[in-house]
Protein backbone atom coordinates (compact mmCIF):
# COMPACT_ATOMS: atom_id res chain seq x y z
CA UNK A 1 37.49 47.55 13.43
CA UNK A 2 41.26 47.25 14.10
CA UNK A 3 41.29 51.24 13.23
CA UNK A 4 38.91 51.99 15.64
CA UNK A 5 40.79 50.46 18.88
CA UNK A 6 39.41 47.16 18.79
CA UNK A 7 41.68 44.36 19.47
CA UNK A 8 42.29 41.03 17.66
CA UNK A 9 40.40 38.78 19.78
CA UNK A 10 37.35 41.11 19.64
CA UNK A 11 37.66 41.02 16.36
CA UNK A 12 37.91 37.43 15.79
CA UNK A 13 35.15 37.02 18.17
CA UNK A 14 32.70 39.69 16.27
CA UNK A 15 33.33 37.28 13.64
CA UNK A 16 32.87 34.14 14.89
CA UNK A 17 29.33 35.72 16.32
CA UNK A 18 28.56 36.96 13.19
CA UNK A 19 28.68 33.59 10.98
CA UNK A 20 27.32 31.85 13.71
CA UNK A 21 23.78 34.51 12.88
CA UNK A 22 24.29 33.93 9.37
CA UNK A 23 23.90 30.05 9.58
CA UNK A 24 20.92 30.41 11.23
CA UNK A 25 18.87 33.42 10.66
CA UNK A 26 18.83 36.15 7.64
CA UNK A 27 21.01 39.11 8.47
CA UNK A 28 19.77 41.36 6.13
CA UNK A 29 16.28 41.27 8.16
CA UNK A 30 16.70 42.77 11.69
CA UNK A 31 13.43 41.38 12.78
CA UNK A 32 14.74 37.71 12.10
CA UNK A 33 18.16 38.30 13.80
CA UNK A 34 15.86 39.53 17.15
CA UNK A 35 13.78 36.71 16.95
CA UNK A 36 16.35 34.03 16.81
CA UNK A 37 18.15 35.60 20.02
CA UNK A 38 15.52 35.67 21.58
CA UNK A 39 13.97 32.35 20.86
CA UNK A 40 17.42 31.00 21.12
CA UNK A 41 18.27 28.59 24.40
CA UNK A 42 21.59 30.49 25.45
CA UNK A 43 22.62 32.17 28.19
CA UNK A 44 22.00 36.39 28.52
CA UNK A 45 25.28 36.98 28.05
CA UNK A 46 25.45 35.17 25.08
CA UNK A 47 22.34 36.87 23.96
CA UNK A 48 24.10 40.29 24.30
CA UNK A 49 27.34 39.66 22.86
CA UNK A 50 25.52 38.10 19.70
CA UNK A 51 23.18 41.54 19.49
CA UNK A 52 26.83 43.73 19.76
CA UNK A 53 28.23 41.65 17.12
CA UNK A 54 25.32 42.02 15.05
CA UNK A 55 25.37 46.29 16.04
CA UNK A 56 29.00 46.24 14.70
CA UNK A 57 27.83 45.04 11.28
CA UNK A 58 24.67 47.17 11.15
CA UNK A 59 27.39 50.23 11.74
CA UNK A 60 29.58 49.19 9.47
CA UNK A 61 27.22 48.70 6.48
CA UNK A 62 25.34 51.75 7.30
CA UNK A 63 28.94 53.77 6.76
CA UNK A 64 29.27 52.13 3.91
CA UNK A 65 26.62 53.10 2.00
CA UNK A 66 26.42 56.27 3.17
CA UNK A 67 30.00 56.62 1.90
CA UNK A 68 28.65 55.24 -1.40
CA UNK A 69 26.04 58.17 -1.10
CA UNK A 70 28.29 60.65 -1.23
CA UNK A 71 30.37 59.59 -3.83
CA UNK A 72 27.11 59.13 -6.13
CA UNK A 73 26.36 62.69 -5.30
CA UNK A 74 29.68 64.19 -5.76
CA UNK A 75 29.46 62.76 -9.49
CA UNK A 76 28.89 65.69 -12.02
């Protein structure tokens, strides 16, 4: 993240947002992270900046693998 502009307290923050999801919802199933925003008794702001965090990750992972991808097909 720190590559792509972000600073250090967004970064910490993304974090922070990020383990707070894991104790309390599966992150490898999207459908469980949107229901436990939504269910959860927070305010919409909240709400959104947990759903960013949780957008960072999905990017992140989804470069990764596709990354990993490449280099599979590259192979000879």
């Amino acid at each position: 993240m720190k590559k792509n502009g972000y600073t250090d307290t967004t970064i910490k923050a993304t974090g922070k947002r990020l383990r707070h999801l894991q104790r309390n919802c599966n992150l490898h199933d999207p459908e469980d992270v949107k229901g436990y925003i939504a269910n959860k008794e927070c305010s919409n702001a909240f709400k959104e900046t947990l759903i960013e965090a949780y957008a960072r990750a999905l990017h992140y992972v989804r470069l990764r693998l596709s990354c990993e991808a490449l280099s599979e097909f590259r192979r000879p």
